[in-house]
Protein backbone atom coordinates (compact mmCIF):
# COMPACT_ATOMS: atom_id res chain seq x y z
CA UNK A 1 116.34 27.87 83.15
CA UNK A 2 115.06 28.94 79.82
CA UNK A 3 118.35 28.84 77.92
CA UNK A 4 118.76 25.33 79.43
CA UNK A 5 115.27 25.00 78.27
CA UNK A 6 116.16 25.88 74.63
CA UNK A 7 119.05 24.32 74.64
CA UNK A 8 117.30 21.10 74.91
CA UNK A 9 115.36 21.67 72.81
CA UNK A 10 117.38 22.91 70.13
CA UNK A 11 119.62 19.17 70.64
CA UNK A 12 116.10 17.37 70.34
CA UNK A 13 114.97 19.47 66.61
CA UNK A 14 118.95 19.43 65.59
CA UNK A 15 119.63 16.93 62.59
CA UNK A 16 122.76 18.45 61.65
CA UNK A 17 122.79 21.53 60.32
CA UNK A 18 118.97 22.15 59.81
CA UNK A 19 118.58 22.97 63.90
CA UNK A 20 117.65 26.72 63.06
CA UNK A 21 116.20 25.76 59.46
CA UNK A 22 113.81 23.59 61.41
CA UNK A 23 112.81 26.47 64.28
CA UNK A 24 112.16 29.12 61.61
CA UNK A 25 109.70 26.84 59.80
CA UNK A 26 108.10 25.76 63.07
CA UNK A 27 108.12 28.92 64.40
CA UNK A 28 106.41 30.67 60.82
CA UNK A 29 103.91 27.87 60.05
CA UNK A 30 99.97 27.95 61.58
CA UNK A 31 97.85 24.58 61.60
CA UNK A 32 94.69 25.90 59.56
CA UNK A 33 91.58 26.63 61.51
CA UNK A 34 88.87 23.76 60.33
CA UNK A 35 84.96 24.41 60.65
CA UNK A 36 83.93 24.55 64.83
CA UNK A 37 80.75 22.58 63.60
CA UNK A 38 81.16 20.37 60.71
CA UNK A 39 78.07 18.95 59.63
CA UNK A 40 77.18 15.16 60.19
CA UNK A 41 77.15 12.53 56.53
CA UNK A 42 73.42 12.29 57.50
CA UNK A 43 71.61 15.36 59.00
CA UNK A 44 69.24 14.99 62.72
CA UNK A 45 66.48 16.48 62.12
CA UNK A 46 63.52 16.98 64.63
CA UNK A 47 60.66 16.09 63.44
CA UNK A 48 60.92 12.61 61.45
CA UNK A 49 62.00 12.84 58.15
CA UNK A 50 58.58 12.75 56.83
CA UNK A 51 57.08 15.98 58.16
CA UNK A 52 58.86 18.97 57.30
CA UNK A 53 62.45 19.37 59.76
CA UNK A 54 62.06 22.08 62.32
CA UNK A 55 65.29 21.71 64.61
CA UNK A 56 68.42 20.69 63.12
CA UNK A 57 71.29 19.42 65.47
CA UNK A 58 74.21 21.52 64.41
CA UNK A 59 77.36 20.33 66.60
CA UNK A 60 78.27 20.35 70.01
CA UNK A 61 81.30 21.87 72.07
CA UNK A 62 82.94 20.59 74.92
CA UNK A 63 86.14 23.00 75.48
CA UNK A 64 88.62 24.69 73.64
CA UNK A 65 90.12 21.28 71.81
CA UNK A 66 86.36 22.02 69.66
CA UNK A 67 87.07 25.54 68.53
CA UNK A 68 89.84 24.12 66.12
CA UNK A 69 92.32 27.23 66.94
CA UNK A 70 94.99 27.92 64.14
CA UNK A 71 98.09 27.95 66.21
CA UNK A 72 101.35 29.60 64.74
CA UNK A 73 104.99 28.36 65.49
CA UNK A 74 105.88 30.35 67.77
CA UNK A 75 102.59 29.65 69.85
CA UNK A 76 103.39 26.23 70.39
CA UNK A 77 107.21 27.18 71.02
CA UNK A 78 105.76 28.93 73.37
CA UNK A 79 104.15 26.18 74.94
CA UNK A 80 106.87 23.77 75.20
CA UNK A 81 108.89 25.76 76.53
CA UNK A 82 106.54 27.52 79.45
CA UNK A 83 103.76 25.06 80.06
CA UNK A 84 104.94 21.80 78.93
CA UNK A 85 101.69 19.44 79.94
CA UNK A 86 99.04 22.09 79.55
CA UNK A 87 95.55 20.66 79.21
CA UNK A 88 93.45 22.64 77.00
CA UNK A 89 90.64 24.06 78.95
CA UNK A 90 87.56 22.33 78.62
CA UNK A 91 83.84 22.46 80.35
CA UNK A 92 83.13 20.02 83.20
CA UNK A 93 79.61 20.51 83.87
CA UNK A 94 78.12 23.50 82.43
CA UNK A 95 75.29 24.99 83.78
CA UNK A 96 73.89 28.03 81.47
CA UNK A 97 74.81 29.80 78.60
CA UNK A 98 74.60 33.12 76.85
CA UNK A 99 75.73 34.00 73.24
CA UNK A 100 76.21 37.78 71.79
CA UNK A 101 75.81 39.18 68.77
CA UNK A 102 79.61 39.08 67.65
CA UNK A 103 79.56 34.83 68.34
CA UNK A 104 81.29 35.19 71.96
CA UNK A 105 79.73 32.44 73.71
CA UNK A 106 80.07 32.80 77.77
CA UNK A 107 79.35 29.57 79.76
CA UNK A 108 78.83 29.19 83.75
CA UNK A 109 80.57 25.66 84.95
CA UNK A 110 79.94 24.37 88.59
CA UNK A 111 82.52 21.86 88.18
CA UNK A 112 85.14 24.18 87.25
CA UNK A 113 83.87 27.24 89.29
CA UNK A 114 84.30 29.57 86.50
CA UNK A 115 83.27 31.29 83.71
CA UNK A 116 84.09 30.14 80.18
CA UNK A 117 84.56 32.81 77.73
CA UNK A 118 84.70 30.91 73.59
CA UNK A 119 85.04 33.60 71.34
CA UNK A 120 84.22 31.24 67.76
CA UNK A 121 85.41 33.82 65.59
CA UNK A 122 89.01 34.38 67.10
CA UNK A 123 89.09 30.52 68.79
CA UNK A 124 89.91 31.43 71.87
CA UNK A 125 88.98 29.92 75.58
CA UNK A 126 89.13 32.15 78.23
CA UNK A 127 88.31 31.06 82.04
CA UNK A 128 88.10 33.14 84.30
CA UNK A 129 87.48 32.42 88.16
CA UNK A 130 88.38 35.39 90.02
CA UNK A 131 86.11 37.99 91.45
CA UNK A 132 88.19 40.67 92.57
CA UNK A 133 89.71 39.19 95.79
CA UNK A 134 87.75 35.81 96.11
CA UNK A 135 87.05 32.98 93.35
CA UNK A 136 83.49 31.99 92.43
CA UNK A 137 82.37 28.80 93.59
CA UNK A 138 79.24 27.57 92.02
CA UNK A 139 78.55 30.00 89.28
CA UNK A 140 75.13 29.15 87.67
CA UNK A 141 73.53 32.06 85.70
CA UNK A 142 74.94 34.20 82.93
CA UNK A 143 73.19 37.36 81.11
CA UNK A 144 74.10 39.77 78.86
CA UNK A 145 73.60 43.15 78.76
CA UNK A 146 74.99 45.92 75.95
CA UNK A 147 78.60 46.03 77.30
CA UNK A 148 78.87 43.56 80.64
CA UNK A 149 78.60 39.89 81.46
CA UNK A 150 76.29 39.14 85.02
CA UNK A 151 76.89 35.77 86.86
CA UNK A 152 74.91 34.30 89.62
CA UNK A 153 77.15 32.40 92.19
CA UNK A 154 74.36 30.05 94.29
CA UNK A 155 76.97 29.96 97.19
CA UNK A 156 78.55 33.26 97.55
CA UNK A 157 75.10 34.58 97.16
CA UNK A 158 75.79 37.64 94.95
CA UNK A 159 76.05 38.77 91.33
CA UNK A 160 79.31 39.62 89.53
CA UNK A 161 79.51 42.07 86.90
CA UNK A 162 82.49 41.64 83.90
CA UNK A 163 83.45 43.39 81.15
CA UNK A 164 82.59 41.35 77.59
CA UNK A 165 86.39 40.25 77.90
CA UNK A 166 85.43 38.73 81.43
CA UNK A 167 87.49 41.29 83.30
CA UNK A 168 85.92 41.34 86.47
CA UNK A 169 83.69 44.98 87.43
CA UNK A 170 81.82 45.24 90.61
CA UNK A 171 79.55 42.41 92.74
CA UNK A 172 76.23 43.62 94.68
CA UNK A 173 72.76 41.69 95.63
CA UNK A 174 75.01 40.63 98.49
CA UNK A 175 71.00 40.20 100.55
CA UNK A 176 70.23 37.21 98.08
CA UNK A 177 70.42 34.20 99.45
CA UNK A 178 70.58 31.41 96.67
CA UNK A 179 70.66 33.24 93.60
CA UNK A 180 69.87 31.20 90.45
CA UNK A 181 68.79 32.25 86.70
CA UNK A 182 69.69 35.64 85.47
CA UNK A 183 68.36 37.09 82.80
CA UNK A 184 68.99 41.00 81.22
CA UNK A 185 65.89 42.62 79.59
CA UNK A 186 66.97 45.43 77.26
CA UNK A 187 63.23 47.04 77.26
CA UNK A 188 63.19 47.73 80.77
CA UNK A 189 67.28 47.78 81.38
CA UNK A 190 66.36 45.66 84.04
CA UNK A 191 68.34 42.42 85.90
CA UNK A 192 65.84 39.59 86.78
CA UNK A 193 67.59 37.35 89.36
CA UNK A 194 65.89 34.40 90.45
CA UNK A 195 66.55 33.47 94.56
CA UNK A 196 65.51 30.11 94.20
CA UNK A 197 65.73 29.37 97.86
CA UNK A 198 63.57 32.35 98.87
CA UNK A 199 61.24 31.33 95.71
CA UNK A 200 61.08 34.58 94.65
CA UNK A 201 62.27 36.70 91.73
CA UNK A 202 64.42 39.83 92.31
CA UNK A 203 64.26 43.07 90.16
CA UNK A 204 67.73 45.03 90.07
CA UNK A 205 68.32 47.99 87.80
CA UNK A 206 71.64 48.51 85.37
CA UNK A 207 73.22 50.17 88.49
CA UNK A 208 72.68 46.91 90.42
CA UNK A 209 70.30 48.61 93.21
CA UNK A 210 66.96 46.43 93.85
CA UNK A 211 64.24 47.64 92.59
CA UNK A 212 61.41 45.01 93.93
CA UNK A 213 60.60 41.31 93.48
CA UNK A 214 58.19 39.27 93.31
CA UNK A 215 56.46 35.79 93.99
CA UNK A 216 56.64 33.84 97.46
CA UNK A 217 56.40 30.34 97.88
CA UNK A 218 52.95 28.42 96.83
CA UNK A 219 51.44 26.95 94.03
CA UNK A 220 48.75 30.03 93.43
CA UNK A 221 48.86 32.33 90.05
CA UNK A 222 52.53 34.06 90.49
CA UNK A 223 53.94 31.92 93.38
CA UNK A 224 57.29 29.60 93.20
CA UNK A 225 58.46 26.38 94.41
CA UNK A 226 62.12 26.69 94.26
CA UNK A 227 61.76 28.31 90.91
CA UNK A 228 65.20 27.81 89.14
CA UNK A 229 65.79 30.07 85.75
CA UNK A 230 64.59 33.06 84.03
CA UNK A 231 64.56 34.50 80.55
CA UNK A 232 63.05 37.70 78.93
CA UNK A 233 60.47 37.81 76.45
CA UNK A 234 60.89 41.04 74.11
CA UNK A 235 56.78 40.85 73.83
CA UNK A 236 55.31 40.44 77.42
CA UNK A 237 58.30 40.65 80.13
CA UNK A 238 59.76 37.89 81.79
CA UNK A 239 58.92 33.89 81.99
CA UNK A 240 60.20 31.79 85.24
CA UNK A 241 61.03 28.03 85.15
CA UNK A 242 58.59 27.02 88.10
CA UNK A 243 60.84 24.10 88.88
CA UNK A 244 58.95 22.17 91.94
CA UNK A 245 55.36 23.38 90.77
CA UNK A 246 55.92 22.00 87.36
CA UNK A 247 55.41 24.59 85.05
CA UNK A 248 56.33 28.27 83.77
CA UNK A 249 55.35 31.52 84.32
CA UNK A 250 55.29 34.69 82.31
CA UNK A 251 55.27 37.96 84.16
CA UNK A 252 55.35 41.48 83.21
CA UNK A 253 58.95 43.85 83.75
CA UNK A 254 57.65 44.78 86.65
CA UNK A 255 56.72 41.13 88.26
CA UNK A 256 53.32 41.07 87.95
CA UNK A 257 51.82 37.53 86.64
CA UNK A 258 49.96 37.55 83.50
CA UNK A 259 50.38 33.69 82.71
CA UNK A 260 51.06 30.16 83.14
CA UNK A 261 51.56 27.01 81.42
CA UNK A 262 52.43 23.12 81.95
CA UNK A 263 51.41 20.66 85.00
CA UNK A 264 53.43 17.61 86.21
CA UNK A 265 52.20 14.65 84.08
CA UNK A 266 54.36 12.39 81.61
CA UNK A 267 52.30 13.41 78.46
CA UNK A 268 52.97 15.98 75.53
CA UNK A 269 53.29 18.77 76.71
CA UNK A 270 53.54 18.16 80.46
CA UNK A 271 56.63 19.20 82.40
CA UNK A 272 58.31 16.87 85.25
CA UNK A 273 61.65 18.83 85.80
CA UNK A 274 61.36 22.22 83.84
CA UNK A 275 64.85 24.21 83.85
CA UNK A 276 66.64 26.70 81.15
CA UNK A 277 63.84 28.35 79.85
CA UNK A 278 64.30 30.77 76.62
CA UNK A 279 62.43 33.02 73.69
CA UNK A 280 63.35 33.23 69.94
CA UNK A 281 62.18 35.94 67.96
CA UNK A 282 59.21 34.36 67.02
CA UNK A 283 58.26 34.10 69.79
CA UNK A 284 58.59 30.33 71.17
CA UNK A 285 58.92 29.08 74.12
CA UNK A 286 61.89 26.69 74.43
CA UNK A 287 61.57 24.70 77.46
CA UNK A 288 64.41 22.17 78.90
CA UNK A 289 63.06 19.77 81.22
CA UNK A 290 66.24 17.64 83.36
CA UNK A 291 63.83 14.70 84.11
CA UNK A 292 62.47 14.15 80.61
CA UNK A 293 66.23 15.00 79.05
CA UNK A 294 64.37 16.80 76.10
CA UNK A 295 63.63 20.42 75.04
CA UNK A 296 60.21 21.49 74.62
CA UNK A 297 58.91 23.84 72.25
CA UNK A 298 55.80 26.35 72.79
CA UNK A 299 53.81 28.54 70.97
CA UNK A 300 53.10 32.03 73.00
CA UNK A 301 49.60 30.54 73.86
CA UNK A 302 51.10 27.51 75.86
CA UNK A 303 50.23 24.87 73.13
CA UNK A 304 53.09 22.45 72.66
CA UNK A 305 54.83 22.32 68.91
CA UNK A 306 57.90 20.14 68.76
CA UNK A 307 59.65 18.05 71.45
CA UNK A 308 63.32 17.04 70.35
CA UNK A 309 66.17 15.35 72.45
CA UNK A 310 66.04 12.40 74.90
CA UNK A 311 68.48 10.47 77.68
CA UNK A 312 71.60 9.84 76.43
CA UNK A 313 75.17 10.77 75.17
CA UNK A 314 74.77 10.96 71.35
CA UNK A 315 74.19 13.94 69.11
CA UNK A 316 71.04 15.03 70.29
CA UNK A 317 70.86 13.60 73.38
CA UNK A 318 71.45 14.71 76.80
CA UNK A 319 72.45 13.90 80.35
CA UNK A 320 70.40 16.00 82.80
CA UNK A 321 70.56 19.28 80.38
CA UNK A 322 70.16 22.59 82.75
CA UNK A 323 70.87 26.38 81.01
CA UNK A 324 69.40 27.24 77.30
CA UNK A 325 70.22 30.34 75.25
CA UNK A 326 68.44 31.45 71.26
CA UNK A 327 71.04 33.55 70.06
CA UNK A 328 70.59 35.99 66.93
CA UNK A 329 70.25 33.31 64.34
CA UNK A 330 68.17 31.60 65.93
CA UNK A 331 70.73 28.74 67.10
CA UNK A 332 69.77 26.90 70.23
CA UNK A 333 72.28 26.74 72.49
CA UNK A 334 71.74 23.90 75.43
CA UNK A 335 73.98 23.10 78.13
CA UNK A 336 74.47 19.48 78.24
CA UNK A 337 75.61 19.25 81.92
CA UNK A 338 76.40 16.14 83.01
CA UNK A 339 77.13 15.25 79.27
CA UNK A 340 79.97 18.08 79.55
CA UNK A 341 79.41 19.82 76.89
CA UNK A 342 77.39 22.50 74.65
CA UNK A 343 75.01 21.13 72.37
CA UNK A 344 73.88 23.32 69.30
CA UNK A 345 70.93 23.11 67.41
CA UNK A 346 69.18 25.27 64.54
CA UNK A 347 65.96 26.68 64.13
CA UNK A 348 64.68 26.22 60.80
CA UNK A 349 61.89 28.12 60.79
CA UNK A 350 63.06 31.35 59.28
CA UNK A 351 66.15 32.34 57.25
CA UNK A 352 69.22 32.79 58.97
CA UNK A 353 70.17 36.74 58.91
């Protein structure tokens, strides 16, 4: 099959004798890698231009076709001749995202059951599906610890451990019963699984035994209604998207409530459909809200600084947005879900470093 293969090909590339001039050349050259986020003719810039910009939109990605891969000749040899008609691999509807230190950027996708694995500075796109014997099928919170990957499947009902490659560990919380956010807090070197269907959160240690939880459903100080996503706060522990009460909670690392913020209203600062939640190192509180289609911005007392995004499909918009993710520059990394994509933006309040 494969010298057939080749043999076709070589007749289609032969223009007398250049056939094996023209292979060599393929075969040598690489299509240059161009920027993954080149900048727009006129920047968007949150607030209006006459205040001083706090949030600039940086790009978006939407699969591997965005992270502009140099490909040598003998790559796409490759590819003709063992996966003629591959699609690249590209996000369907992404549901949260987490971003290390080295620019891998790992993506849960209930519309592709997998995990996404973009590695921006080798431009790769990795997806992987398989958890040891079974596939995930509707993976919807990522984390990161020091050397491994956690992912929340809402209808297997466990957590999956990888390697930073995505090769796949161990599973365990096998007693959750819809488990939603993740989130890894290196302080305590604890897991923080939100069960949004038992509206509680769920304490696991590195090994992945439980160590408590907390909450129960209600609408008193530390209760949930079908709370949805988690993140860690390096100063005070933990904050919870309340989804169904409308608001956010911050706990300590060991569950126990020390705050709340937000109420159901359509003013500034009020929350209707509160989702990804995350921290920068400042400090903020970066709130995505599905119903409003924006991303709201908190200081650590509750009080509401900068709103940016609305409903849409254009650079800055967005199209029921879920996960959110600050990584170590302070980008601001949203998934875009029913947009199908990644949309980046950039804090401008400090230096990049």
């Amino acid at each position: 099959m494969f010298v057939r293969t080749l043999s076709t090909l070589l007749r289609l590339v032969s223009c007398g004798g250049c056939t094996a001039w023209l292979l060599l050349s393929v075969a040598g050259c690489a299509r240059p890698a161009g920027d993954i986020f080149a900048p727009l003719q006129k920047p968007l810039v949150w607030p209006l231009p006459q205040d001083a910009p706090r949030i600039q939109y940086v790009g978006q990605i939407t699969g591997e076709v965005d992270l502009k891969a140099s490909r040598t000749g003998w790559q796409v040899l490759g590819d003709v001749l063992h996966a003629p008609g591959a699609k690249p691999a590209r996000l369907v509807t992404p549901q949260a995202v987490a971003v290390s230190t080295d620019d891998v950027v790992y993506v849960v996708d209930t519309g592709s059951a997998a995990l996404h694995v973009l590695d921006l500075a080798q431009r790769t796109h990795r997806v992987v599906r398989r958890v040891g014997e079974a596939l995930l099928q509707s993976p919807v919170g990522v984390a990161l610890s020091p050397d491994g990957v956690f992912v929340t499947d809402a209808k297997l009902g466990e957590v999956f451990e990888f390697a930073r490659d995505g090769t796949f560990r161990r599973a365990f919380g096998a007693d959750l019963d819809r488990p939603g956010g993740i989130a890894y807090c290196s302080g305590s070197q604890r897991l923080y699984v939100i069960d949004t269907s038992r509206h509680e959160g769920v304490i696991f240690d590195r090994a992945g035994r439980r160590v408590s939880s907390f909450g129960g459903r209600g609408a008193g100080d530390g209760q949930f209604n079908y709370p949805t996503h988690v993140a860690c706060d390096g100063l005070s522990g933990v904050v919870v998207s309340d989804t169904l009460n409308f608001r956010v909670q911050r706990f300590d690392v060991d569950g126990v409530f020390r705050s709340r913020m937000g109420k159901k209203g359509d003013g500034a600062g009020d929350l209707s459909l509160p989702k990804g939640v995350g921290v920068d190192r400042s400090g903020h509180l970066y709130v995505v809200d599905a119903q409003f289609e924006n991303v709201q911005i908190f200081d650590a007392d509750g009080r509401l600084l900068l709103a940016f995004g609305d409903e849409g499909s254009k650079h800055g918009q967005f199209a029921i947005p879920a996960g959110i993710a600050i990584d170590y520059r302070d980008r601001i990394w949203v998934a875009d879900a029913y947009n199908r994509r990644l949309q980046v933006f950039q804090y401008l309040g400090r230096s990049e470093g």
